[in-house]
N, C-alpha and C. Protein backbone atom coordinates (compact mmCIF):
# COMPACT_ATOMS: atom_id res chain seq x y z
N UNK A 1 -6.13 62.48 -5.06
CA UNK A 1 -6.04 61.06 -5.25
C UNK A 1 -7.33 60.41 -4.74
N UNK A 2 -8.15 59.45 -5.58
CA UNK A 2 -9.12 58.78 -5.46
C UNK A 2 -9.11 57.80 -4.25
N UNK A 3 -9.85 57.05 -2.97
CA UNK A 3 -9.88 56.49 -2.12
C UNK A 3 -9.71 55.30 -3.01
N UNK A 4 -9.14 54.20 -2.77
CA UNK A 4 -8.54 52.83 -2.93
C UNK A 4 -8.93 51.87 -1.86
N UNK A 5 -10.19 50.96 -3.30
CA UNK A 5 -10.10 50.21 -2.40
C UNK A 5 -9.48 49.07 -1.69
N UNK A 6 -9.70 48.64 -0.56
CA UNK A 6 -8.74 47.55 0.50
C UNK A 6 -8.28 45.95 -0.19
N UNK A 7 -9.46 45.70 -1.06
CA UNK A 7 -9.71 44.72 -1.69
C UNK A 7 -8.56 44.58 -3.36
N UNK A 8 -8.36 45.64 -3.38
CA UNK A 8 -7.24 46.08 -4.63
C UNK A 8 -5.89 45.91 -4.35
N UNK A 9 -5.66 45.56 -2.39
CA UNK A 9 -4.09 45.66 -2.05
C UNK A 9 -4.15 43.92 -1.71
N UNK A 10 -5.37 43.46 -0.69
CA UNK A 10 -5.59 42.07 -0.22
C UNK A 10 -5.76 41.31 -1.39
N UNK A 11 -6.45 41.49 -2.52
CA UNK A 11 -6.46 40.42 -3.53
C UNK A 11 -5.26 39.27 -4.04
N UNK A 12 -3.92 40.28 -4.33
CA UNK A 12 -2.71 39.72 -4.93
C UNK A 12 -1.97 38.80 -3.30
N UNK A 13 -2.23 39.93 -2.28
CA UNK A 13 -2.13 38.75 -1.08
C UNK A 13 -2.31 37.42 -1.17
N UNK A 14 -3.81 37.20 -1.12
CA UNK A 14 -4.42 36.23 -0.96
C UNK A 14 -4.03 35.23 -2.20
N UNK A 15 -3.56 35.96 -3.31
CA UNK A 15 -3.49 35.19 -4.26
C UNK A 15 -1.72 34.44 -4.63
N UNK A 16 -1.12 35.01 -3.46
CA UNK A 16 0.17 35.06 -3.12
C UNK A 16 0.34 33.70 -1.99
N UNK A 17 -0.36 33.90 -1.31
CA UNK A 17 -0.61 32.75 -0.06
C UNK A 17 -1.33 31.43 -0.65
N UNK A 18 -2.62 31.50 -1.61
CA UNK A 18 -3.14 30.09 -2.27
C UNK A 18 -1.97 29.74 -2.91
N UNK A 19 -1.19 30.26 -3.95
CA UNK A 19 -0.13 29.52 -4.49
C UNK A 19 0.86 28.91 -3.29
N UNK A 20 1.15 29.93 -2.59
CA UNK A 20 2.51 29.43 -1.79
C UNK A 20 1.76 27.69 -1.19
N UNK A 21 0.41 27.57 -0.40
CA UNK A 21 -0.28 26.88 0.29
C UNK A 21 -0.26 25.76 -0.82
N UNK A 22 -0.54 25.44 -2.26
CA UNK A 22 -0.95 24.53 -2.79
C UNK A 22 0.67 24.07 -3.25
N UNK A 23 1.56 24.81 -3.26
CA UNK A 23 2.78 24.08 -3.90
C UNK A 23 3.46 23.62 -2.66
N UNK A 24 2.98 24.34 -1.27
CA UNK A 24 3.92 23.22 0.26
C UNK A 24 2.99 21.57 0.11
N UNK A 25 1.26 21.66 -0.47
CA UNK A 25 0.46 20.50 -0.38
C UNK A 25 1.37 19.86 -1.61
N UNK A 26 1.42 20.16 -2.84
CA UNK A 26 2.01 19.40 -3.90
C UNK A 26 3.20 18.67 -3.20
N UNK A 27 4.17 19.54 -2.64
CA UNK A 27 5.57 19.39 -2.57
C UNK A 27 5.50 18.12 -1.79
N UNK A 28 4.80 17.96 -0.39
CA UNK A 28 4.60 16.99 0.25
C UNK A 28 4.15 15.99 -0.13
N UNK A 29 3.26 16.00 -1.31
CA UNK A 29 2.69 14.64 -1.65
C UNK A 29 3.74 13.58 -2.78
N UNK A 30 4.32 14.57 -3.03
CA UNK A 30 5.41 14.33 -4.13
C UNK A 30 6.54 13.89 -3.46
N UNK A 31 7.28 14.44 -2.17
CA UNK A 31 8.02 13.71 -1.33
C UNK A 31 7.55 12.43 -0.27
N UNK A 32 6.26 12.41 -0.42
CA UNK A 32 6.01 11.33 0.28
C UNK A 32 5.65 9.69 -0.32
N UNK A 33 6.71 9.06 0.10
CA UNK A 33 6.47 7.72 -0.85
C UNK A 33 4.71 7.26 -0.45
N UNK A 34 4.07 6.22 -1.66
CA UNK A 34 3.38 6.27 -1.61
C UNK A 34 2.98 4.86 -0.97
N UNK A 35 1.96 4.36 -0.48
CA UNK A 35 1.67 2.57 -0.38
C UNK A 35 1.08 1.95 -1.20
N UNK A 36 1.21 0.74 -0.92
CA UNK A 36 0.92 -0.45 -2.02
C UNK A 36 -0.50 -0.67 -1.23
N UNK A 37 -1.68 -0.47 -2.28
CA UNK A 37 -2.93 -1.42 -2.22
C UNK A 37 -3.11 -2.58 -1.92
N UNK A 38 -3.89 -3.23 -1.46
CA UNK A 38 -4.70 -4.62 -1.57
C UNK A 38 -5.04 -5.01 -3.21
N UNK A 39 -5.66 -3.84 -3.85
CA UNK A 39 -6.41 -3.77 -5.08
C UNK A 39 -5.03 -4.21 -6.22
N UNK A 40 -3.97 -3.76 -5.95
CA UNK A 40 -2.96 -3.87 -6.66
C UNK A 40 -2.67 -5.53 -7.14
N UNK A 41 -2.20 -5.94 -8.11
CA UNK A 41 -1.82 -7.12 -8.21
C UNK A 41 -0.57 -7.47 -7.88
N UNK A 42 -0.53 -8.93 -7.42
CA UNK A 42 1.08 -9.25 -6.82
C UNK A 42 2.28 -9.05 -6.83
N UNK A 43 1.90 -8.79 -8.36
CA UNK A 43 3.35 -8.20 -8.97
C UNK A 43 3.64 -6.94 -8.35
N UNK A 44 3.53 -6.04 -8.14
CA UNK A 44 2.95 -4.50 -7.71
C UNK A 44 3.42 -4.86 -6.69
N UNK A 45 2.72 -5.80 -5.71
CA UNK A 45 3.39 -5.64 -4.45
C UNK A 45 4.82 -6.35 -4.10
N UNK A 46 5.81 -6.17 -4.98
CA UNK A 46 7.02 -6.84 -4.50
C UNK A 46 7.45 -5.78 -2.79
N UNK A 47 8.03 -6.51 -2.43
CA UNK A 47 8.79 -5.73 -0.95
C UNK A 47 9.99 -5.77 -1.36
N UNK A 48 10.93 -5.19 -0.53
CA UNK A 48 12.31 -5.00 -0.68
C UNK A 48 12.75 -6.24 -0.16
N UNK A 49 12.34 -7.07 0.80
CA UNK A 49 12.45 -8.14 1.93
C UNK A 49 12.38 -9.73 1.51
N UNK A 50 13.57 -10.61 2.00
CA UNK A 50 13.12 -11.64 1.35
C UNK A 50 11.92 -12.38 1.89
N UNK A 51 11.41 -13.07 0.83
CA UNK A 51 10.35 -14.12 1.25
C UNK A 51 10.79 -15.11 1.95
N UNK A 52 10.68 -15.66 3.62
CA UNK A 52 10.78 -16.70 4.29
C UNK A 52 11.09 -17.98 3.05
N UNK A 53 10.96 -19.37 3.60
CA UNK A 53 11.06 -20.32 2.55
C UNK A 53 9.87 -21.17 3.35
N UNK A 54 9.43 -20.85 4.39
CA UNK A 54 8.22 -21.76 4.85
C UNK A 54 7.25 -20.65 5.66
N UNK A 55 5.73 -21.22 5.65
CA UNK A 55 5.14 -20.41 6.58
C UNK A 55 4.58 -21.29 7.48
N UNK A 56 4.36 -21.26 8.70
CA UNK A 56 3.52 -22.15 9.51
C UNK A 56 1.81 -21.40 10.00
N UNK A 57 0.75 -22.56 9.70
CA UNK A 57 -0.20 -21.73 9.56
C UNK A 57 -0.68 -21.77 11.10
N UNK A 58 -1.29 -20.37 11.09
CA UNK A 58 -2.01 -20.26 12.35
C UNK A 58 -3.31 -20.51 12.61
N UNK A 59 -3.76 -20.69 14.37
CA UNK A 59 -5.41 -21.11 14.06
C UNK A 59 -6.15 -19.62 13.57
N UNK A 60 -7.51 -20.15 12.73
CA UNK A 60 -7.90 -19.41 11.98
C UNK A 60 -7.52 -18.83 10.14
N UNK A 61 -6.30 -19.06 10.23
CA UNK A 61 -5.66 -18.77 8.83
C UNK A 61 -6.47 -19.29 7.76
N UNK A 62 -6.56 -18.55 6.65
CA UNK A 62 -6.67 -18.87 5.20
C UNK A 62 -5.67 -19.12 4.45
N UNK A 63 -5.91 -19.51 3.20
CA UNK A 63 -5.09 -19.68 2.41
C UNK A 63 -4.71 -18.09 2.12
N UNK A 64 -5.46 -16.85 1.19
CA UNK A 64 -5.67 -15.99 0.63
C UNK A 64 -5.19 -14.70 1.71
N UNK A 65 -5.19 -15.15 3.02
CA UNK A 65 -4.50 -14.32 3.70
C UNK A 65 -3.44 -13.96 4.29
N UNK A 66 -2.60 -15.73 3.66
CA UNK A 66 -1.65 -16.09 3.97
C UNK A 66 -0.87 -15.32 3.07
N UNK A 67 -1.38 -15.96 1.81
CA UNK A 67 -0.97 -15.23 0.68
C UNK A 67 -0.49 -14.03 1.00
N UNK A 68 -1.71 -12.92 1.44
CA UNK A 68 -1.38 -11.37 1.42
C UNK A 68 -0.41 -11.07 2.17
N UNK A 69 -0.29 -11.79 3.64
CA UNK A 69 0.51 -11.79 4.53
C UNK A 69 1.59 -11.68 4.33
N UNK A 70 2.20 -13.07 3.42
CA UNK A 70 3.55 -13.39 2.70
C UNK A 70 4.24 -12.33 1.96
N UNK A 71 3.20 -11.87 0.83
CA UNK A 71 3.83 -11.50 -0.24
C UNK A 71 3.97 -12.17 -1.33
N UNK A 72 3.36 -13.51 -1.43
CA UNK A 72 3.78 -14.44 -2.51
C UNK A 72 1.40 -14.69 -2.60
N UNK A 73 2.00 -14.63 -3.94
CA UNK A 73 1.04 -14.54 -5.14
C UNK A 73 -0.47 -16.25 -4.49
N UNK A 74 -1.97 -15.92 -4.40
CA UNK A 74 -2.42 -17.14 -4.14
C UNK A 74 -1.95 -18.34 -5.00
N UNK A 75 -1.93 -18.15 -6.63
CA UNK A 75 -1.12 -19.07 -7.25
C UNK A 75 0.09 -19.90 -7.35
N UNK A 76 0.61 -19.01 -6.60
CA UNK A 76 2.17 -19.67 -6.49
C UNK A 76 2.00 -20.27 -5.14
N UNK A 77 1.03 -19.91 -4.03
CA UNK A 77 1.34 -20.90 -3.11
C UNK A 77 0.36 -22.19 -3.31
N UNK A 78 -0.47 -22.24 -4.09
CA UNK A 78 -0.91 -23.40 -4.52
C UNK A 78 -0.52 -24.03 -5.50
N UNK A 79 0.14 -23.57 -6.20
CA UNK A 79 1.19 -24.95 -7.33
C UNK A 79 2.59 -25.27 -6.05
N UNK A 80 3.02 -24.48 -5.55
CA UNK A 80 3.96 -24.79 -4.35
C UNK A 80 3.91 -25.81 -3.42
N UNK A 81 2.45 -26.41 -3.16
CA UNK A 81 1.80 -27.08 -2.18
C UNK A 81 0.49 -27.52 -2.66
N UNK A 82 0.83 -28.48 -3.64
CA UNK A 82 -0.28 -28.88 -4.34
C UNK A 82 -0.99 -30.38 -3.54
N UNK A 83 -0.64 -30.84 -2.42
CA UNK A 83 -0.88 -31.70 -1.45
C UNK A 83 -2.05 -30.78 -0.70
N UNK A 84 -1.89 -29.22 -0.23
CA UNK A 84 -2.66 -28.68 0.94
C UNK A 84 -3.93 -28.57 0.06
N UNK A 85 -5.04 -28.97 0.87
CA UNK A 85 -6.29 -28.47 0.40
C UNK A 85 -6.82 -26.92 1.14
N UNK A 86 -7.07 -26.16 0.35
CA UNK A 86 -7.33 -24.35 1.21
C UNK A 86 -8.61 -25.10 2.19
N UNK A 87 -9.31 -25.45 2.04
CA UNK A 87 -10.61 -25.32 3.23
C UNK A 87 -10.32 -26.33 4.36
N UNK A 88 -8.91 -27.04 4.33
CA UNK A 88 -8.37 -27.70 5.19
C UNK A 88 -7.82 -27.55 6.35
N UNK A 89 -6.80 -25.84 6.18
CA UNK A 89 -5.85 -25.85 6.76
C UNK A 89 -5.77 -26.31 8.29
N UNK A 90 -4.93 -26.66 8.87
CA UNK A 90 -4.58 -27.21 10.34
C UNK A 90 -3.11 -26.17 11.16
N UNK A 91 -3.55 -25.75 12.22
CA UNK A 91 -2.89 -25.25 12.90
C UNK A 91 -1.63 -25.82 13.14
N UNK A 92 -0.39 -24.80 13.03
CA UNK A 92 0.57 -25.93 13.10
C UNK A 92 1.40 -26.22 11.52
N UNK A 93 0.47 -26.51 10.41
CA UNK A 93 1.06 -27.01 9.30
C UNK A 93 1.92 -26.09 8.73
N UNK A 94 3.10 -26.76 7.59
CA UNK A 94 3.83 -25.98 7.21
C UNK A 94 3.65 -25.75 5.35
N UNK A 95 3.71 -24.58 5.25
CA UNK A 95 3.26 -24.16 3.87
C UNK A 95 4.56 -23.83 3.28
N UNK A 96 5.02 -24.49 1.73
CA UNK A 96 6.05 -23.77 1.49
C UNK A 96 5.88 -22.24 0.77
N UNK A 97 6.76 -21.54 0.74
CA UNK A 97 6.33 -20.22 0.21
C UNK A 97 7.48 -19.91 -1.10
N UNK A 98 8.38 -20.34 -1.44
CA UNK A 98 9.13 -20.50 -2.52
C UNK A 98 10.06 -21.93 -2.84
């Protein structure tokens, strides 16, 4: 019987272990819910959670971060509150949010 080489028994190993290794990485990514972007549009980001019915703004706040904050769309909080001017805001004030 001819010497055999080592590399003829380890090959199907190794090639036994990359599969097993890439379908535990698949399996996990596939059970793991995924998150919602920034990049995403509003719609996209619905939550399960209701939207408050007012927000009170803080010092420093934007409009656009309020927005993100909320969950409710920059558009909808500016037809919502068509009195607030965005480069205005005041600490304290109340924004409606639906």
């Amino acid at each position: 019987m001819a010497d055999r080489n080592p590399l003829r028994y380890l090959a199907p190993i190794l090639l036994v272990g990359l599969v097993l290794g890439v379908s535990l990485i698949v399996h996990h990514n596939v059970s793991t819910p995924t998150r919602t972007t920034a990049a995403q549009s509003p719609t996209q980001q619905v939550s399960s959670r209701r939207v408050p019915r007012w927000y009170t703004v803080r010092p420093g706040d934007i409009l656009s971060a309020i927005a993100q904050r909320t969950g409710v769309a920059l558009t909808a909080l500016e037809s919502l509150n068509p009195s607030v001017f965005p480069n205005s805001l005041q600490a304290g004030q109340r924004l409606r949010l639906r």
